[in-house]
N, C-alpha and C. Protein backbone atom coordinates (compact mmCIF):
# COMPACT_ATOMS: atom_id res chain seq x y z
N UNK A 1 -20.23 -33.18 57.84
CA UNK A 1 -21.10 -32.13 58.33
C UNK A 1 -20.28 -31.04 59.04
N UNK A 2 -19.15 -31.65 59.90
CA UNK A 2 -18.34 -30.13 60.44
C UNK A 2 -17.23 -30.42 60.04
N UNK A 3 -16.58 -29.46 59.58
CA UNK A 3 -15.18 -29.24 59.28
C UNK A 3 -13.89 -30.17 60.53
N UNK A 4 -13.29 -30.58 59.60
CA UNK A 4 -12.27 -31.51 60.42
C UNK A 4 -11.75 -30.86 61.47
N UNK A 5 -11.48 -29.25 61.44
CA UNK A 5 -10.93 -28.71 62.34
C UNK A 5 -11.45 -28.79 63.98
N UNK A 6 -12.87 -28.52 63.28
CA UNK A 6 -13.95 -28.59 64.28
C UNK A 6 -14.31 -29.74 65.31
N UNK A 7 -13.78 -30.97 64.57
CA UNK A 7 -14.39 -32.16 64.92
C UNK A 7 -12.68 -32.41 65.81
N UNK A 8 -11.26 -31.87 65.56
CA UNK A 8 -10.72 -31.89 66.27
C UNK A 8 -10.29 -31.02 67.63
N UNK A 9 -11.56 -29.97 67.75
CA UNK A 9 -11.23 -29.27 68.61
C UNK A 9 -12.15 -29.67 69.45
N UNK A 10 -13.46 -30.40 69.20
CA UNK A 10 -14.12 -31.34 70.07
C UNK A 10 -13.45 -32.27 70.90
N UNK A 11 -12.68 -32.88 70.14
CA UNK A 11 -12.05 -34.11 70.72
C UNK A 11 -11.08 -33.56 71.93
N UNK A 12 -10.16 -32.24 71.23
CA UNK A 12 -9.41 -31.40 72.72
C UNK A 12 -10.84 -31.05 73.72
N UNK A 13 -11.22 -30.74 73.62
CA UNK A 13 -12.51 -30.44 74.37
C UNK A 13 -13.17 -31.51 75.34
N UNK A 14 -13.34 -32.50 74.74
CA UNK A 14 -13.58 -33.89 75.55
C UNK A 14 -12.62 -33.74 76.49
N UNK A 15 -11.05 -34.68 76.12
CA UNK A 15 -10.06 -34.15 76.58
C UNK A 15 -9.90 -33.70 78.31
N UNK A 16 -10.04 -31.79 77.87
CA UNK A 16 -10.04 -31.04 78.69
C UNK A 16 -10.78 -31.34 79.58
N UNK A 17 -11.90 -31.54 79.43
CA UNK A 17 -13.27 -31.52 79.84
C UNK A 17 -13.23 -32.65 81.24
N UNK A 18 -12.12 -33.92 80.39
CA UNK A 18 -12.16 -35.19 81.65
C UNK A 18 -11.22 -34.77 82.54
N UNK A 19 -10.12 -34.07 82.20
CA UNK A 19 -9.25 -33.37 82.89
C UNK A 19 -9.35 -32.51 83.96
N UNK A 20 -11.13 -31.50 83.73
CA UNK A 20 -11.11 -30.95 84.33
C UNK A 20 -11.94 -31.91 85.70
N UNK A 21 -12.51 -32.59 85.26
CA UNK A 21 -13.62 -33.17 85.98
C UNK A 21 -12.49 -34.37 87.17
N UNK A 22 -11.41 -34.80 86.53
CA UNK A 22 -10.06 -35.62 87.58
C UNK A 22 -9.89 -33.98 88.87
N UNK A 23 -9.12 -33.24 87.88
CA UNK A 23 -8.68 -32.06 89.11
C UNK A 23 -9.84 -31.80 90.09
N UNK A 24 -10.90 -31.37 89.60
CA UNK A 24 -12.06 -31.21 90.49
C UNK A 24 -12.29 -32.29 91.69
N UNK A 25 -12.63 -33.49 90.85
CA UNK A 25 -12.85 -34.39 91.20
C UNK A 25 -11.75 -34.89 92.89
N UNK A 26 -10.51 -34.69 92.48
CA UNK A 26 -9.21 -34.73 93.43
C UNK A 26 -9.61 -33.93 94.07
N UNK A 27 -9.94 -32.66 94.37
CA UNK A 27 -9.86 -31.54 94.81
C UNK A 27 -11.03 -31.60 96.30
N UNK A 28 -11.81 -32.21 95.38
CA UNK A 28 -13.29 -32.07 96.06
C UNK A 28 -12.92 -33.87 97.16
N UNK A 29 -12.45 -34.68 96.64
CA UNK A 29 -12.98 -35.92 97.68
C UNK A 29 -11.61 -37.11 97.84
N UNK A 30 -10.61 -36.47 96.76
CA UNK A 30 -9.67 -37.13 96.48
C UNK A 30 -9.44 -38.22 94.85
N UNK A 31 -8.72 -39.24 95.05
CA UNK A 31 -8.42 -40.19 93.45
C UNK A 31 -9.87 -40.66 93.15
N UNK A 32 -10.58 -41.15 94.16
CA UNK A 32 -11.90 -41.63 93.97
C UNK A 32 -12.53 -41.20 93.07
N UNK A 33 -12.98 -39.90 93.82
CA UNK A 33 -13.78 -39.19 93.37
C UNK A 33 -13.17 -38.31 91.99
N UNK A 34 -12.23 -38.46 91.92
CA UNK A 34 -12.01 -38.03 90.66
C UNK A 34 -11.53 -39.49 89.72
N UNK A 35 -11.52 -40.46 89.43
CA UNK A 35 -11.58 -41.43 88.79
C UNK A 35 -13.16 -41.95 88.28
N UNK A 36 -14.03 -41.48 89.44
CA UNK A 36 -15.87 -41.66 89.52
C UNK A 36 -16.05 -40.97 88.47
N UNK A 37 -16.41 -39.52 88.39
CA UNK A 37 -16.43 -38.40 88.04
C UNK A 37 -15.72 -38.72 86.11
N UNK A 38 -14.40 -39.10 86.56
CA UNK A 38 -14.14 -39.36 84.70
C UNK A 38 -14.31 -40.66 84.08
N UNK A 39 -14.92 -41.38 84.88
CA UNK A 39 -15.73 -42.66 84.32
C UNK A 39 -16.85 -42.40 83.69
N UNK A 40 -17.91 -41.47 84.58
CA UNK A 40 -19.29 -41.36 84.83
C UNK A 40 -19.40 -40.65 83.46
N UNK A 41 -18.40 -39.80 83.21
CA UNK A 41 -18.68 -38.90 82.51
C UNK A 41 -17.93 -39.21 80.68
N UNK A 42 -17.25 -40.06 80.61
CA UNK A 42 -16.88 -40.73 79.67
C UNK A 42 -17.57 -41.83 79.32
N UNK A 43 -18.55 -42.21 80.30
CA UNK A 43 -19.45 -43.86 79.70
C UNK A 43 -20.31 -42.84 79.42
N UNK A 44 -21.07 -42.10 79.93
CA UNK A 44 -22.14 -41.09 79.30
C UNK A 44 -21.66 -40.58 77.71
N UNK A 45 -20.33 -40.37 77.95
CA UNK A 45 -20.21 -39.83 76.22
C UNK A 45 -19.94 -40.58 75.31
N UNK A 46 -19.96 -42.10 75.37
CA UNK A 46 -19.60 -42.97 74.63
C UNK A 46 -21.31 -43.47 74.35
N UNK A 47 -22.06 -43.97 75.43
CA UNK A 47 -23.11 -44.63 75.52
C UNK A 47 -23.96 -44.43 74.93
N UNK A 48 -24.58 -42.68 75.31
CA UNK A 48 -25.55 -41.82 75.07
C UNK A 48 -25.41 -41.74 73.57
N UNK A 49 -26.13 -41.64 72.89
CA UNK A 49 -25.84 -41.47 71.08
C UNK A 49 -26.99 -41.01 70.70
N UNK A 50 -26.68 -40.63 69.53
CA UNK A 50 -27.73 -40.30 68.40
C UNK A 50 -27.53 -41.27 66.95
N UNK A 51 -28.59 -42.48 66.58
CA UNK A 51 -28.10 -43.16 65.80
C UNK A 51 -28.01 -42.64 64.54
N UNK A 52 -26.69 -43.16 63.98
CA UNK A 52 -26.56 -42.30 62.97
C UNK A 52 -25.88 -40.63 62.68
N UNK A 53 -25.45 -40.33 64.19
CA UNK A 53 -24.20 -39.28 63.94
C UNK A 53 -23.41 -39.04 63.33
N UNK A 54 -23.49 -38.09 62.12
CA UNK A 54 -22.58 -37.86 61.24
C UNK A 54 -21.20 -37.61 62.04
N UNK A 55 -20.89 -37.20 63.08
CA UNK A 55 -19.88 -36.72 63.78
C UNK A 55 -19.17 -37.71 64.80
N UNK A 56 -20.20 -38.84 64.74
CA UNK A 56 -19.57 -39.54 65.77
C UNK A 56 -19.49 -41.00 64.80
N UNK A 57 -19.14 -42.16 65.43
CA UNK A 57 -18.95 -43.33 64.72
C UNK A 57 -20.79 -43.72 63.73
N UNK A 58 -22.08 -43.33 63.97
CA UNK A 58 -22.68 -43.38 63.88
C UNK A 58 -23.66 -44.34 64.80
N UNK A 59 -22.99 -45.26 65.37
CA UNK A 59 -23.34 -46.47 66.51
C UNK A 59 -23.82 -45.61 67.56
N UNK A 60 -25.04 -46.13 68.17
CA UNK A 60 -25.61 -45.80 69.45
C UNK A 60 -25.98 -46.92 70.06
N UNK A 61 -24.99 -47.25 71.53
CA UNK A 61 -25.35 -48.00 72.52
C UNK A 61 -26.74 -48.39 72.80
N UNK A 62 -26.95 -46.33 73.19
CA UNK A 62 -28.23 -46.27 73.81
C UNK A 62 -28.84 -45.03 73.05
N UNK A 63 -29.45 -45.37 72.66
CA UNK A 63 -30.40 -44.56 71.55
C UNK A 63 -30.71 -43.39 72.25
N UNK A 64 -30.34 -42.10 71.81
CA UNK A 64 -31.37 -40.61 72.65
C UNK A 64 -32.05 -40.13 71.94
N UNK A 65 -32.48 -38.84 72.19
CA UNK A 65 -32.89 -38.05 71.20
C UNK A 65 -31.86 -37.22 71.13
N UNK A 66 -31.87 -36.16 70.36
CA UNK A 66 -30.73 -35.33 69.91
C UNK A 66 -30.53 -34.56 70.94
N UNK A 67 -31.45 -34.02 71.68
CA UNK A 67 -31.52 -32.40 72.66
C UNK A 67 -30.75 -33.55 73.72
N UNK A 68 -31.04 -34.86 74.03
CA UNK A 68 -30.52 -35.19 75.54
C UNK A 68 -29.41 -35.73 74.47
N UNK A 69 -28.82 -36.07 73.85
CA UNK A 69 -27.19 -35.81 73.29
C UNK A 69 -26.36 -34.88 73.68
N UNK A 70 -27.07 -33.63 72.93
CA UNK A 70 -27.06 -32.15 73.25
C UNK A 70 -26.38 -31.94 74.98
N UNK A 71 -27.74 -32.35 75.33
CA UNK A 71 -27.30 -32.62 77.31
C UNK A 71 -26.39 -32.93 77.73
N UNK A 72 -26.02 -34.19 77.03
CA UNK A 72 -25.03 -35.06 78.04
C UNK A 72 -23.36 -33.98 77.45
N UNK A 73 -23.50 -33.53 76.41
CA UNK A 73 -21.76 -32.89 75.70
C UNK A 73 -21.83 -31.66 76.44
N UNK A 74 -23.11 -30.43 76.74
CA UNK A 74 -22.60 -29.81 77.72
C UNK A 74 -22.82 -30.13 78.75
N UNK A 75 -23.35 -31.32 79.47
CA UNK A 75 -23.18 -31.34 81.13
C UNK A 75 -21.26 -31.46 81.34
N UNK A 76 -20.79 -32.61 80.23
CA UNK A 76 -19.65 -33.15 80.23
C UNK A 76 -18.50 -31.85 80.37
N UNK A 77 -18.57 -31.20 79.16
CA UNK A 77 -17.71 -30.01 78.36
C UNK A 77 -17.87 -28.57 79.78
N UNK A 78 -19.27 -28.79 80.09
CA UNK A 78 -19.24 -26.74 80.88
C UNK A 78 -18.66 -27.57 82.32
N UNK A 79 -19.26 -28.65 83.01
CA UNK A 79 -18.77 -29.51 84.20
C UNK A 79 -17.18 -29.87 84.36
N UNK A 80 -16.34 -30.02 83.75
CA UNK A 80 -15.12 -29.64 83.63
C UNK A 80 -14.58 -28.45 83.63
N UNK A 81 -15.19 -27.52 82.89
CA UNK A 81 -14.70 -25.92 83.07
C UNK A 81 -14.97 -25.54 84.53
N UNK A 82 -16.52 -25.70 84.72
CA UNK A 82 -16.70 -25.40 85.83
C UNK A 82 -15.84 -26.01 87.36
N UNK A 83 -15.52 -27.68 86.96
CA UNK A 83 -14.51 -27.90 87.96
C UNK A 83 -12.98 -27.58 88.30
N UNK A 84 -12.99 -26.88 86.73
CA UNK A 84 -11.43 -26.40 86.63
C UNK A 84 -11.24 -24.76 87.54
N UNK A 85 -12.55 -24.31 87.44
CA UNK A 85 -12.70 -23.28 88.07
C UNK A 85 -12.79 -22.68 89.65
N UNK A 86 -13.43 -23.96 89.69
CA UNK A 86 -13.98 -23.92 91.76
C UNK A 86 -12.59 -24.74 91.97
N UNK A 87 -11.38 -25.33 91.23
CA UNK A 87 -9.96 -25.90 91.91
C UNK A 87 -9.31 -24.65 91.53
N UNK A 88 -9.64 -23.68 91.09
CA UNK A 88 -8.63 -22.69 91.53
C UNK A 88 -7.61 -22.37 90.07
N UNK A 89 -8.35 -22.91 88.64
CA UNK A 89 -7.86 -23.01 87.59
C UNK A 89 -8.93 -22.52 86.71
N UNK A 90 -8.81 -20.82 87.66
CA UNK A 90 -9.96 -20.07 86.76
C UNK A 90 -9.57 -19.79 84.89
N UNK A 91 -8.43 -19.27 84.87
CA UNK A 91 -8.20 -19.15 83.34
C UNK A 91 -8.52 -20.53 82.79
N UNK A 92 -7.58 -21.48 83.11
CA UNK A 92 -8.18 -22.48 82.19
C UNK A 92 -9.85 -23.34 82.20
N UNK A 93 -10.32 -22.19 83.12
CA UNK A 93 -11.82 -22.91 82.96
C UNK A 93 -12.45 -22.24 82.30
N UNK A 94 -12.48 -21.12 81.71
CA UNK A 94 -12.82 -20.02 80.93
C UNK A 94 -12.43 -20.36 79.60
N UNK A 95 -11.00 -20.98 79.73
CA UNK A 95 -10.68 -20.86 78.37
C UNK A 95 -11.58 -22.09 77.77
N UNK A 96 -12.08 -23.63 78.55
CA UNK A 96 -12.33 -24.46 77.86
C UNK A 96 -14.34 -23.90 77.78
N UNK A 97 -14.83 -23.78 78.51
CA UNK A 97 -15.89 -22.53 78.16
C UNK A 97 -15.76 -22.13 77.55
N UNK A 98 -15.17 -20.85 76.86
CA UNK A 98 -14.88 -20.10 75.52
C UNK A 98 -14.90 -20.79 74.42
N UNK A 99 -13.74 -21.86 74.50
CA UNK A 99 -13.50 -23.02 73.03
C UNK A 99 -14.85 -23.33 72.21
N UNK A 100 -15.28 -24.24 73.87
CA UNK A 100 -16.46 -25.07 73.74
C UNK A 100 -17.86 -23.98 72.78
N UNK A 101 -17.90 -22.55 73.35
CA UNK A 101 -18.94 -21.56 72.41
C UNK A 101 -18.47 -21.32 70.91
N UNK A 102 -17.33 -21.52 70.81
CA UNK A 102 -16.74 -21.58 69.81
C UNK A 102 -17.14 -22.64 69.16
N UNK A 103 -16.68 -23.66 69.63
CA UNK A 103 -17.15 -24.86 69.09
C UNK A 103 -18.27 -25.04 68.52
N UNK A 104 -19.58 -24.57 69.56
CA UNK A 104 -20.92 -24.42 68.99
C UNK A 104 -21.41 -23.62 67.88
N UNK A 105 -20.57 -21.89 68.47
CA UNK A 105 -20.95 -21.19 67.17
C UNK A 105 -20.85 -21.88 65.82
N UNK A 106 -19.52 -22.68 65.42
CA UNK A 106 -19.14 -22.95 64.30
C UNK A 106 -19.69 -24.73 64.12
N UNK A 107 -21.09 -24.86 64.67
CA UNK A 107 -21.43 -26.06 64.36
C UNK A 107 -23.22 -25.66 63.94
N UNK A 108 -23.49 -24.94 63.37
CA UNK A 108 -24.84 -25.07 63.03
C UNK A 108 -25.56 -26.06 62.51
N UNK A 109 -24.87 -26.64 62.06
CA UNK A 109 -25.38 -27.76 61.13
C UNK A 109 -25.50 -28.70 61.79
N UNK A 110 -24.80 -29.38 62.54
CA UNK A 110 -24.95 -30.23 63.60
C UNK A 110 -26.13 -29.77 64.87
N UNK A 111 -26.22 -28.85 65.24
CA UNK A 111 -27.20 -28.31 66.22
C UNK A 111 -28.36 -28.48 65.64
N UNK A 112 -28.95 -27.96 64.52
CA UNK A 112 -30.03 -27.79 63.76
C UNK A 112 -30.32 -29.59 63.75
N UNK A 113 -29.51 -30.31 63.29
CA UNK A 113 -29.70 -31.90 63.23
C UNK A 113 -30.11 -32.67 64.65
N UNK A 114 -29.59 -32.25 65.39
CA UNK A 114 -29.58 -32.93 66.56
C UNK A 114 -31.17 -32.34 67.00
N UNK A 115 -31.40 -31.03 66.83
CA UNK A 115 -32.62 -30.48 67.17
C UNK A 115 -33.74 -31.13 66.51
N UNK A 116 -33.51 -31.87 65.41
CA UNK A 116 -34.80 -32.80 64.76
C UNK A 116 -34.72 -34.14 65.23
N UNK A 117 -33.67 -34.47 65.79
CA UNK A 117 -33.29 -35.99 65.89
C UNK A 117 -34.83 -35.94 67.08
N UNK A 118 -35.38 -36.95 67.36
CA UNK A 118 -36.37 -37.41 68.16
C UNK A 118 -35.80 -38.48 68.84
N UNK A 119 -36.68 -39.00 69.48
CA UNK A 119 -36.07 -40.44 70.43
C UNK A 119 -36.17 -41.44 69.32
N UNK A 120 -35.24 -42.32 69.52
CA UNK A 120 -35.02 -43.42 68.66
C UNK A 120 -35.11 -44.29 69.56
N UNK A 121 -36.24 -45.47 69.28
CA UNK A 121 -35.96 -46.61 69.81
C UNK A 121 -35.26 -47.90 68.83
N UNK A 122 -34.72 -48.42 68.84
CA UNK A 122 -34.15 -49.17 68.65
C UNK A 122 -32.86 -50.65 68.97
C-alpha cells in the first residue's frame, strides 16, 4: 500500500520521535522521566493496532479503530517534535514535523483505509 520509501521514513520517524520524547523527557524531570515517556510511548505503538495493517505486521495486540491508530502515530510522531522543541532543539523539531507531513501527504491510501477501519473487537 505505501511505497517502501515511505514505510522507511516512518520507521526514521518513530525513531526520531522516541528520541525526541528521551531529550524532553531528560530535560523536563531527568532519566526517569525520559525512559517513562519512551516506554509509554513505544508500548502504545506496538500495542494499539489496526487488525490487519497492510503497513504494519498485520497483528493487533489491542484492536482500535483506525482514527485512534491515527491518534496514537501523531500523539507519538508531533510529541517528540514538540519535545525536541521546548529542549531547545527547535530545528530539529521542525524538521521531524515537516518529515512526518510529508509522510502523510504521500500516504493517501493508508489514511483513506484507516478512515474506514471501525473498532474491531476481537
Amino acid at each position: 500500500m505505501m511505497p517502501r520509501w515511505n514505510l522507511v521514513l516512518r520507521f526514521v520517524l518513530e525513531v526520531a520521535a522516541l528520541i525526541g520524547l528521551a531529550v524532553g523527557g531528560h530535560r523536563l524531570g531527568g532519566w526517569p522521566v525520559a525512559i517513562a515517556l519512551v516506554l509509554v510511548a513505544a508500548a502504545a505503538w506496538v500495542v494499539f493496532a489496526v487488525p490487519g495493517d497492510p503497513s504494519r505486521s498485520g497483528r493487533a495486540p489491542v484492536p482500535v479503530s483506525g482514527i485512534v491508530r491515527l491518534f496514537v502515530e501523531v500523539a507519538v510522531i508531533i510529541g517528540g517534535a514538540v519535545a525536541l522543541i521546548a529542549s531547545g532543539y527547535e530545528l530539529a523539531g521542525y524538521v521531524l514535523g515537516g518529515l512526518f507531513v510529508l509522510h502523510l501527504a504521500f500516504s493517501p491510501d493508508r489514511l483513506n483505509w484507516l478512515a474506514k477501519q471501525g473498532r474491531r473487537d476481537r
